[in-house]
Every structure is written in structure tokens, then in C-alpha cells.
C-alpha atoms as a PDB file:
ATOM      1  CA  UNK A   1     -84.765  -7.363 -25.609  1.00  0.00           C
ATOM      2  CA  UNK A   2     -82.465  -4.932 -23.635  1.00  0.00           C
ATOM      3  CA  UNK A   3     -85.580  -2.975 -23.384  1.00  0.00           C
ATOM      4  CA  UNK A   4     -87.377  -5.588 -22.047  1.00  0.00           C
ATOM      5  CA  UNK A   5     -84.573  -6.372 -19.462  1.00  0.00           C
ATOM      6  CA  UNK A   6     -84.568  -2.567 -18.273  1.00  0.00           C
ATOM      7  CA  UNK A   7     -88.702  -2.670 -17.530  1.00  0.00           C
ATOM      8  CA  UNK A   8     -88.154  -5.745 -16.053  1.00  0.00           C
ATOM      9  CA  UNK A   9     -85.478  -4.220 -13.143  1.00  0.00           C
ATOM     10  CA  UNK A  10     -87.435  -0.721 -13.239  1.00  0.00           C
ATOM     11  CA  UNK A  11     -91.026  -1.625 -13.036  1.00  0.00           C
ATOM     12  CA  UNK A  12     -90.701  -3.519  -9.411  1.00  0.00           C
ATOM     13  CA  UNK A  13     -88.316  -1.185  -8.096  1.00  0.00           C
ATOM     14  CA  UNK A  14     -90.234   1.376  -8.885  1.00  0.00           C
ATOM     15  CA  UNK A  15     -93.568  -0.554  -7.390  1.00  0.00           C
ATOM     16  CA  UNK A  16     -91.404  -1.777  -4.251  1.00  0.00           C
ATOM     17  CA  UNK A  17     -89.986   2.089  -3.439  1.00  0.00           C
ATOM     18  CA  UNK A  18     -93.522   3.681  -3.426  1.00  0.00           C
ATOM     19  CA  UNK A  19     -94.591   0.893  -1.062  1.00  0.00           C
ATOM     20  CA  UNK A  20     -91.049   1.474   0.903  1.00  0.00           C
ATOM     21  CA  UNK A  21     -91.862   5.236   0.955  1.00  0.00           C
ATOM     22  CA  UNK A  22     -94.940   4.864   2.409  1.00  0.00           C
ATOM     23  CA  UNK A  23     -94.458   2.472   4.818  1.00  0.00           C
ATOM     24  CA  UNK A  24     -91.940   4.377   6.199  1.00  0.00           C
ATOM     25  CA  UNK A  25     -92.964   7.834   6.158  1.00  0.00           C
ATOM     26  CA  UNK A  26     -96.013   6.280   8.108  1.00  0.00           C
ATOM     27  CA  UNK A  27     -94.422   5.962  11.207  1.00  0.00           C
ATOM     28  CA  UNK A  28     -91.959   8.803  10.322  1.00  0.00           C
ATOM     29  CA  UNK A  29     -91.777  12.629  10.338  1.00  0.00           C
ATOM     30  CA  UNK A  30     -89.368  13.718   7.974  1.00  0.00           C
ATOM     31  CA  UNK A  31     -88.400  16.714  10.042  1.00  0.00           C
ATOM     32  CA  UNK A  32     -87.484  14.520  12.710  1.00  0.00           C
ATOM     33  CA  UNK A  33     -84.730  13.061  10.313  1.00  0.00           C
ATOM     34  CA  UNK A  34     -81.196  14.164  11.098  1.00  0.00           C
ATOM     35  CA  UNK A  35     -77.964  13.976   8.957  1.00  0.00           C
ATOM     36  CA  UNK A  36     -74.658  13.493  11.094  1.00  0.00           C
ATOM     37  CA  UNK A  37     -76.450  14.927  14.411  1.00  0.00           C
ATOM     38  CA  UNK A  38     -78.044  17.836  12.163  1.00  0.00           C
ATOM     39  CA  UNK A  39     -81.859  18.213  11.375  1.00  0.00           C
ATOM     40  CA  UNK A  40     -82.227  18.003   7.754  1.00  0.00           C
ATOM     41  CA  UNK A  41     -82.786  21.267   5.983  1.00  0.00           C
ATOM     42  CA  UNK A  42     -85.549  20.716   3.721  1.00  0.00           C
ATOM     43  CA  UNK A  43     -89.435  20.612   2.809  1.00  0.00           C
ATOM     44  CA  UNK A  44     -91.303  17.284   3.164  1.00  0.00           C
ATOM     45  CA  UNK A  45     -91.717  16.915  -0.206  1.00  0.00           C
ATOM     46  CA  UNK A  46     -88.353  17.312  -0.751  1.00  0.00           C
ATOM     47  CA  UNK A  47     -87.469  14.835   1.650  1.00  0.00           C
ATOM     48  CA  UNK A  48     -90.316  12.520   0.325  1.00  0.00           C
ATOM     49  CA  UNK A  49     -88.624  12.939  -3.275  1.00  0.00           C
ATOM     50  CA  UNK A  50     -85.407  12.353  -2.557  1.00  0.00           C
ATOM     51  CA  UNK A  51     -85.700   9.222  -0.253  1.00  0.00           C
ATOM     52  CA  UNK A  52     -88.639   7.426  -2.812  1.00  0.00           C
ATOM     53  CA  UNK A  53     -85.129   8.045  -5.412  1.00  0.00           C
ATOM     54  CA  UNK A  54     -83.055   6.388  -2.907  1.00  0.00           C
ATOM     55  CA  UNK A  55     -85.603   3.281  -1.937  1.00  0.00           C
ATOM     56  CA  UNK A  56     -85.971   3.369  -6.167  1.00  0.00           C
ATOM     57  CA  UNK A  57     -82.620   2.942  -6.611  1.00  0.00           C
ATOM     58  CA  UNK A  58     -81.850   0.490  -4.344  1.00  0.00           C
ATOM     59  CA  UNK A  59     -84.325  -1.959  -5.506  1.00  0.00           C
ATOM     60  CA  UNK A  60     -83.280  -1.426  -8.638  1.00  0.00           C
ATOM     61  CA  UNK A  61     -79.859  -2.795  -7.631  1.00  0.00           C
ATOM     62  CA  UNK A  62     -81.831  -5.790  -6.889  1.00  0.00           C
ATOM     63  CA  UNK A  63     -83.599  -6.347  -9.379  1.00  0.00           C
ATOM     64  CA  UNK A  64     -81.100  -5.815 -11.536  1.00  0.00           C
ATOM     65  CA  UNK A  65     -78.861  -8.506  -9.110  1.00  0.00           C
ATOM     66  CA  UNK A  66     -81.945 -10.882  -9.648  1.00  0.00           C
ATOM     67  CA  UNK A  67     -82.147 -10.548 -13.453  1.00  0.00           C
ATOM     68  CA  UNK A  68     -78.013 -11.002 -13.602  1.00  0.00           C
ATOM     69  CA  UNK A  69     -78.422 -14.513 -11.714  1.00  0.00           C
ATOM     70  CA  UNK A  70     -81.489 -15.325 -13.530  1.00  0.00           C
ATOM     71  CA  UNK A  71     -79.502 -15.135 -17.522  1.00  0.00           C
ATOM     72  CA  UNK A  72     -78.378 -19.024 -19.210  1.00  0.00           C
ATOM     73  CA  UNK A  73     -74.636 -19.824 -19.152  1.00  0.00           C
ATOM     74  CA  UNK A  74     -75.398 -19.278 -23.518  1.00  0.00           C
ATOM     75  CA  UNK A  75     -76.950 -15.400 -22.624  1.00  0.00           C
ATOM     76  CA  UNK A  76     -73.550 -14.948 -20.827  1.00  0.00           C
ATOM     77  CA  UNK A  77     -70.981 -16.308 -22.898  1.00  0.00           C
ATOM     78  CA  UNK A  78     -72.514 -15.433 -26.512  1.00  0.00           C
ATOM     79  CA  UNK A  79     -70.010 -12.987 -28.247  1.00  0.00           C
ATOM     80  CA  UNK A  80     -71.648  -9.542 -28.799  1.00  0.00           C
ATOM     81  CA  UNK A  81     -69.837  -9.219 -32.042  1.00  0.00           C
ATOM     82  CA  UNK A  82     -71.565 -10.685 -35.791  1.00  0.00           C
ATOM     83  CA  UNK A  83     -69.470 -13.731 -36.931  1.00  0.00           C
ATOM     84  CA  UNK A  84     -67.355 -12.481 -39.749  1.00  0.00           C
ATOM     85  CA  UNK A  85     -66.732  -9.353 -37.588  1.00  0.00           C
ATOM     86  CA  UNK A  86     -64.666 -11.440 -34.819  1.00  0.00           C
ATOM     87  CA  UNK A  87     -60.734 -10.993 -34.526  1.00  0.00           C
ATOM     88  CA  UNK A  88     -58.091 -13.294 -35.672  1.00  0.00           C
ATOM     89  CA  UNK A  89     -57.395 -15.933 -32.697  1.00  0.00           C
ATOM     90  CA  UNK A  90     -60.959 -15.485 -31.154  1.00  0.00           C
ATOM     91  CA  UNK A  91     -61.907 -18.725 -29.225  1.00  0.00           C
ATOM     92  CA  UNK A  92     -64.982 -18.086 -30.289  1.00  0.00           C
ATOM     93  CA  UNK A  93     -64.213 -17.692 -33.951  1.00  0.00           C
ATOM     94  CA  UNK A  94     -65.770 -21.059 -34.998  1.00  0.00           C
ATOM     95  CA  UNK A  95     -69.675 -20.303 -33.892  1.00  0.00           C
ATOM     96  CA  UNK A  96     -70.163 -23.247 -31.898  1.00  0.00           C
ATOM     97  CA  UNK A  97     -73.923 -24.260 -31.408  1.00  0.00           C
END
């Protein structure tokens, strides 16, 4: 299931940054890109790598935002340890439901 989860955050991102990247580097030359009022020192490719990682990333944050808000109050509160394996005093010591 946690699996599943992952491909479900990965998977778009992943779709999402390549459309990002080119979008972007369509109307942009990477060596016309400048880091705190210096021209970036480094291939296209590199530059191409390196911000399709970023865009990745970042809509991985949001996917991973979406899938967060999209879990049941019972996928959030449901103890991660077996039954007989829970501590003295747990609250949820009982197994409700």
C-alpha cells in the first residue's frame, strides 16, 4: 500500500516536471540564467538536469500535500502498532471498530 502511495505522488510529479521543463526551457536559454547577478556556470544539459530535479521535486511536494488531505480520519488515527504489542495506558488499547 505504501508502495502504492509513493507511485501515486511520483508518477504525476514526474509527468508534471517534464511538461514544466519544457515549457519553460521553450521560451528560455539556460545560459541566459543568472544566480545572484552571476551567469550560471554550467552545460545545458546540466542545467536541463538539475532544474527537471527541482520542477520534480516540487510537484512531488504536492502531490504528496494532495495525497495527505486526501487519507480518512480511520487512515490517520489507526495505531501503527499490532494489538497485543500496544503499551500499558494506550487510549487505543481497546481496538475500537
Amino acid at each position: 500500500m505504501k508502495l502504492q502511495k509513493l507511485m501515486w505522488v511520483a508518477w504525476p510529479a514526474f509527468l508534471v516536471a517534464g511538461v514544466l521543463e519544457m515549457l519553460v526551457f521553450a521560451m528560455v536559454d539556460p545560459h541566459d540564467l543568472h544566480w545572484f547577478g552571476q551567469p550560471v556556470e554550467m552545460s545545458r544539459q546540466g542545467i536541463y538536469t538539475i532544474a527537471f530535479f527541482v520542477f520534480w521535486g516540487i510537484t512531488m511536494l504536492s502531490s504528496a500535500l494532495t495525497t495527505l488531505l486526501a487519507m480518512s480520519p480511520f487512515e490517520l488515527n489507526q495505531c501503527p502498532l499490532p494489538q497485543d504489542e500496544r503499551p500499558e495506558g494506550c487510549p487505543k488499547q481497546e481496538g475500537c471498530c
